[in-house]
C-alpha atoms as a PDB file:
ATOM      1  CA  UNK A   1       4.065 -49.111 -21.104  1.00  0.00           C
ATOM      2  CA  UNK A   2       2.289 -47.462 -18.727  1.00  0.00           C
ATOM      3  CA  UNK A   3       4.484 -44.915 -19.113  1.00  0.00           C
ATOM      4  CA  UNK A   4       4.355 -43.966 -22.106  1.00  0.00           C
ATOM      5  CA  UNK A   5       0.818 -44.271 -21.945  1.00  0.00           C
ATOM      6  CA  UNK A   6       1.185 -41.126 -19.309  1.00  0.00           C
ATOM      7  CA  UNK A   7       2.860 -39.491 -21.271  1.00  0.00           C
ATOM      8  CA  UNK A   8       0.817 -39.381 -24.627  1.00  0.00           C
ATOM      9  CA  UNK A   9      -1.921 -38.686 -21.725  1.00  0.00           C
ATOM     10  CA  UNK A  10      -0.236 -35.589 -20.446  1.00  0.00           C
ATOM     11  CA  UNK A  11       0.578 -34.552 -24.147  1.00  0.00           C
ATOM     12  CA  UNK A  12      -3.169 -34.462 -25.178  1.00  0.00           C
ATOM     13  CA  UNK A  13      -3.964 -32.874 -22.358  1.00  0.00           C
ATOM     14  CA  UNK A  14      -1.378 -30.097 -22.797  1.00  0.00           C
ATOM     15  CA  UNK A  15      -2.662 -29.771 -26.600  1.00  0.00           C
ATOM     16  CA  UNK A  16      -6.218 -29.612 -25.801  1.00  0.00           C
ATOM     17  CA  UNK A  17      -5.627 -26.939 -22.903  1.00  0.00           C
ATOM     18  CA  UNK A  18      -3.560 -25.106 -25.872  1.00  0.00           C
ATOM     19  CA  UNK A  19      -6.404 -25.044 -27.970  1.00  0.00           C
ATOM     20  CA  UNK A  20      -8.609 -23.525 -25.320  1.00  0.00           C
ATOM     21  CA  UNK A  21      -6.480 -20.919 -25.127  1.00  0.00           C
ATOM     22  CA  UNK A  22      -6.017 -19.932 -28.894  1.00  0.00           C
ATOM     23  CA  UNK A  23      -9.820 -20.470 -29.329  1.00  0.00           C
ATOM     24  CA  UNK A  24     -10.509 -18.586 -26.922  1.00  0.00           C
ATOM     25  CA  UNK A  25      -8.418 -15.509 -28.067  1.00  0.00           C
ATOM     26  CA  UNK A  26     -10.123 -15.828 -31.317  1.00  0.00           C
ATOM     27  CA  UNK A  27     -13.288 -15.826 -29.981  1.00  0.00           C
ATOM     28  CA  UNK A  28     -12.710 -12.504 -27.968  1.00  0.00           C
ATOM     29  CA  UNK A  29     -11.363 -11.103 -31.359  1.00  0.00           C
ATOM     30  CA  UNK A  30     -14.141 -11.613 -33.115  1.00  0.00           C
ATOM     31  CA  UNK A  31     -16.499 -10.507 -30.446  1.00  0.00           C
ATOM     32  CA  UNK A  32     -14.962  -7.169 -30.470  1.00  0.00           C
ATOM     33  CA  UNK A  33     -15.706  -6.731 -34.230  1.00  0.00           C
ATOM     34  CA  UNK A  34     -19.178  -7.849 -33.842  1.00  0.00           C
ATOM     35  CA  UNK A  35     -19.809  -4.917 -31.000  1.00  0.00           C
ATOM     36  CA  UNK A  36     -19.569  -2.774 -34.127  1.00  0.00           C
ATOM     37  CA  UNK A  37     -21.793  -4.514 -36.279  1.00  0.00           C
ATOM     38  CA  UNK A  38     -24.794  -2.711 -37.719  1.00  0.00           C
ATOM     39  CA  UNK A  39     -27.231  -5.185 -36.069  1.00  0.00           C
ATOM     40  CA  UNK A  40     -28.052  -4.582 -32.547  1.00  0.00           C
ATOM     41  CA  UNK A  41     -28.690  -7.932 -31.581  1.00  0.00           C
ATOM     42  CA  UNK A  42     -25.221  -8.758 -32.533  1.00  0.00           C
ATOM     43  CA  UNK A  43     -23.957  -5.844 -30.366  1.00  0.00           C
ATOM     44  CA  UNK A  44     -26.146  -7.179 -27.671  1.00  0.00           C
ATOM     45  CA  UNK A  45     -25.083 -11.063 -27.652  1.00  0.00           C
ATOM     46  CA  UNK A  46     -21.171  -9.701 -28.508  1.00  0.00           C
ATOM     47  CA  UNK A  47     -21.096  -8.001 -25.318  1.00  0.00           C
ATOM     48  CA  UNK A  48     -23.384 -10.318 -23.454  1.00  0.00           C
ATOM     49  CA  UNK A  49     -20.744 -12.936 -24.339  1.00  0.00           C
ATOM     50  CA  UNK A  50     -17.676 -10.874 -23.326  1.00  0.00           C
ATOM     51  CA  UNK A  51     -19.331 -10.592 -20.182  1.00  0.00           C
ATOM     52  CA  UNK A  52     -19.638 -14.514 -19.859  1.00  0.00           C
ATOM     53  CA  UNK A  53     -15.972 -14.471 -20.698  1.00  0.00           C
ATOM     54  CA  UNK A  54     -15.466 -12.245 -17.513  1.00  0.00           C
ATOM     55  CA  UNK A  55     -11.244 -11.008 -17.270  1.00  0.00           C
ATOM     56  CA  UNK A  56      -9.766 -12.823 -19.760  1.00  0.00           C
ATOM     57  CA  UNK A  57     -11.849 -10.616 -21.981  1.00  0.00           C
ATOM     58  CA  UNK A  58     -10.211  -7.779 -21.135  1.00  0.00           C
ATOM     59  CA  UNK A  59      -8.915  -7.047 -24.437  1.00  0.00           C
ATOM     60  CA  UNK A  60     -12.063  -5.396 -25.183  1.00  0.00           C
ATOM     61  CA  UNK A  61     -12.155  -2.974 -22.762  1.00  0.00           C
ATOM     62  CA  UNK A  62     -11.745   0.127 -25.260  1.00  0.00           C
ATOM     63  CA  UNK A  63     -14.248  -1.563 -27.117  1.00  0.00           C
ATOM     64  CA  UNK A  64     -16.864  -1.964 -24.813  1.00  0.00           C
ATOM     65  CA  UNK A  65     -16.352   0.866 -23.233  1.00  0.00           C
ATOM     66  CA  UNK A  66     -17.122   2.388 -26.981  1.00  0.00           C
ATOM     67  CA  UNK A  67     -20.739   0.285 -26.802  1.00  0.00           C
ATOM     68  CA  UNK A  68     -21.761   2.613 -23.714  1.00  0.00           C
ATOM     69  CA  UNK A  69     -22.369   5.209 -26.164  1.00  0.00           C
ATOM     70  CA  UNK A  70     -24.137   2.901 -28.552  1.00  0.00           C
ATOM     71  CA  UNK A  71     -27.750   3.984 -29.676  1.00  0.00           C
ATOM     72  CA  UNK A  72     -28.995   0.840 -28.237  1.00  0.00           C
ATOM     73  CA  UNK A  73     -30.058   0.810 -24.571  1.00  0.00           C
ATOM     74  CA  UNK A  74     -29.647  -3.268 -24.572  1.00  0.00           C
ATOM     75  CA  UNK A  75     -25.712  -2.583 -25.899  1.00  0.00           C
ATOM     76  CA  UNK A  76     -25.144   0.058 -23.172  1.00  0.00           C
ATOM     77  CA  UNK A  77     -26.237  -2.261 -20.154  1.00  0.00           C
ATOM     78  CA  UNK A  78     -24.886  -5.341 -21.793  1.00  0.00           C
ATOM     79  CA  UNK A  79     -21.439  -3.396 -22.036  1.00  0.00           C
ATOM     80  CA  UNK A  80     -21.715  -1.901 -18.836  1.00  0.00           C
ATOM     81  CA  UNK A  81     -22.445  -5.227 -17.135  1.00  0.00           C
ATOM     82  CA  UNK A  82     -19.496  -6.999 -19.332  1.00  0.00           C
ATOM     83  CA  UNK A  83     -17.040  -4.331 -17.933  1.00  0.00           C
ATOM     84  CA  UNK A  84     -17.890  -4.993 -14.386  1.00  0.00           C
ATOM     85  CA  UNK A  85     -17.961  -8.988 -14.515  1.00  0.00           C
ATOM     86  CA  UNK A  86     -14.106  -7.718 -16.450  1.00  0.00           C
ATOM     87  CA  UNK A  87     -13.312  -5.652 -13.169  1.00  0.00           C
ATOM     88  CA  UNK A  88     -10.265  -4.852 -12.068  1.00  0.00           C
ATOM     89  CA  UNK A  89      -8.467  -4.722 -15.814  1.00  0.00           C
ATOM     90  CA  UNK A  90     -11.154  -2.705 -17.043  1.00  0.00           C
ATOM     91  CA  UNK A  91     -10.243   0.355 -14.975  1.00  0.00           C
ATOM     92  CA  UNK A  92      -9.184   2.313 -18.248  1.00  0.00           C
ATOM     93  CA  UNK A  93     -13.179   2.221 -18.886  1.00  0.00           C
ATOM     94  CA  UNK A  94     -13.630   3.917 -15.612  1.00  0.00           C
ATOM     95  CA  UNK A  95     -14.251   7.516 -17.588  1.00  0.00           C
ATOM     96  CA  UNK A  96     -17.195   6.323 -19.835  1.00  0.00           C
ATOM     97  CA  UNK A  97     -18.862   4.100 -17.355  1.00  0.00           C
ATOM     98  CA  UNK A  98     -19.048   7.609 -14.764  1.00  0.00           C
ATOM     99  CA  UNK A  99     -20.829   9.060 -17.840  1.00  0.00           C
ATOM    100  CA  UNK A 100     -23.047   6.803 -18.241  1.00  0.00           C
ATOM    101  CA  UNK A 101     -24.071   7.027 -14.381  1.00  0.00           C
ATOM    102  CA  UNK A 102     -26.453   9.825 -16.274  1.00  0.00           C
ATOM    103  CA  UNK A 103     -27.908   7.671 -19.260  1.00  0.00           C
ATOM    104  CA  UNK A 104     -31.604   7.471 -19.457  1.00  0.00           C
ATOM    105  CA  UNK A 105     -31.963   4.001 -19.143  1.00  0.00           C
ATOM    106  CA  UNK A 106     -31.951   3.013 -15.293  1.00  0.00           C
ATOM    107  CA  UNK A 107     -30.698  -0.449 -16.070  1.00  0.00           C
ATOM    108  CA  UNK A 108     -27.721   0.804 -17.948  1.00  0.00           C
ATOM    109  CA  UNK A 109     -26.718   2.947 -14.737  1.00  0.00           C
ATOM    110  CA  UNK A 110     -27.528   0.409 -12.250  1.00  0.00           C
ATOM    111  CA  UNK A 111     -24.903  -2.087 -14.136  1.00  0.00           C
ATOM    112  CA  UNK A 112     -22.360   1.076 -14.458  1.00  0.00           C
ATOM    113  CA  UNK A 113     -22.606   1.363 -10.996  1.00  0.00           C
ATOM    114  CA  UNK A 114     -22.134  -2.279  -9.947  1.00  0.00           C
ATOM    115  CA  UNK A 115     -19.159  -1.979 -12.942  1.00  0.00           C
ATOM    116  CA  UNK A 116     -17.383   1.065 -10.854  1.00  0.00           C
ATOM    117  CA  UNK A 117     -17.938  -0.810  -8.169  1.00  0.00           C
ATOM    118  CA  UNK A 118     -16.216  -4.150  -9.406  1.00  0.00           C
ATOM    119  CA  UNK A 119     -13.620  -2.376 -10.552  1.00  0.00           C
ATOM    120  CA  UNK A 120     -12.831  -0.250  -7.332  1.00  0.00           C
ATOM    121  CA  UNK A 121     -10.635   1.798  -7.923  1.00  0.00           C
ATOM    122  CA  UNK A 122     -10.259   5.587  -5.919  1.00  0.00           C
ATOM    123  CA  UNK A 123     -12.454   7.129  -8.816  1.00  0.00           C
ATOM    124  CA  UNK A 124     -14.509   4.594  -9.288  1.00  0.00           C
ATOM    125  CA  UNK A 125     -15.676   4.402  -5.846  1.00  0.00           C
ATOM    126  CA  UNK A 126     -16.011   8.415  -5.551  1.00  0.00           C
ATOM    127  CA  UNK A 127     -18.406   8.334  -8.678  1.00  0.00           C
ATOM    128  CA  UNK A 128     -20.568   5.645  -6.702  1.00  0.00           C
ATOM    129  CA  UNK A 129     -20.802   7.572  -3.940  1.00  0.00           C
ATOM    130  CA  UNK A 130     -21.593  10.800  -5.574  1.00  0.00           C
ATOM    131  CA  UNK A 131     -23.793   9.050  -7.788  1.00  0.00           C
ATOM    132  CA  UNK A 132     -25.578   7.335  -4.882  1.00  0.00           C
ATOM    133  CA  UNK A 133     -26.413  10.276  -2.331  1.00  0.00           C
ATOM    134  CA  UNK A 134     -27.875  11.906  -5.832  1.00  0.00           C
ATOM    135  CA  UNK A 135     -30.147   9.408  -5.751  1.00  0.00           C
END
């Protein structure tokens, strides 16, 4: 009895881990089409929430690195800090976060920086430096 009782314990468990998992790609699905919504706020809390998602989010790399060129200042830190809490996978955004090392915003280009850095890779860390003796 007991063991069957394990069993059906182990089962649930197994389930309920599965359902994590599919909810969770959903969720990052969905995120990634809100980025492009029309409302800001919704660009804000999409990327905000990627970020909380950290690398398993990584799927929206191209996207976010898309929101560092969003009109929004909030969408371009918010994507710039998502992409560094990402790190290492999110070296394809490498490119558009050096570009935004210039943006206007000084928020948005201290999270780019602490993105290059989290990411680490050789360009990354030569933009950082360059970036940082400019300052």
């Amino acid at each position: 009895m007991k063991r069957k009782l394990c069993i059906v314990s182990l089962l649930c468990l197994v389930s309920l881990i599965w359902s994590a998992f599919e909810s969770e790609a959903q969720d990052i699905e969905s995120l990634i089409k809100q980025l492009g919504d029309e409302d800001e706020s919704v660009r804000v809390k999409a990327a905000e929430a990627l970020g909380a998602i950290g690398e398993p989010a990584k799927d929206a790399v191209a996207a976010l690195s898309q929101a560092l060129s969003d009109e929004d200042r909030k969408v371009r830190y918010q994507a710039a800090w998502a992409l560094g809490v990402i790190g290492e996978p999110a070296k394809d955004a490498v490119p558009a976060l050096i570009k935004v090392l210039s943006d206007e915003d000084r928020k948005v280009r201290d999270n780019a920086t602490e993105a290059l850095k989290n990411i680490g890779t050789p360009e990354a860390m030569k933009a950082v430096k360059e970036y940082e003796k400019q300052r």
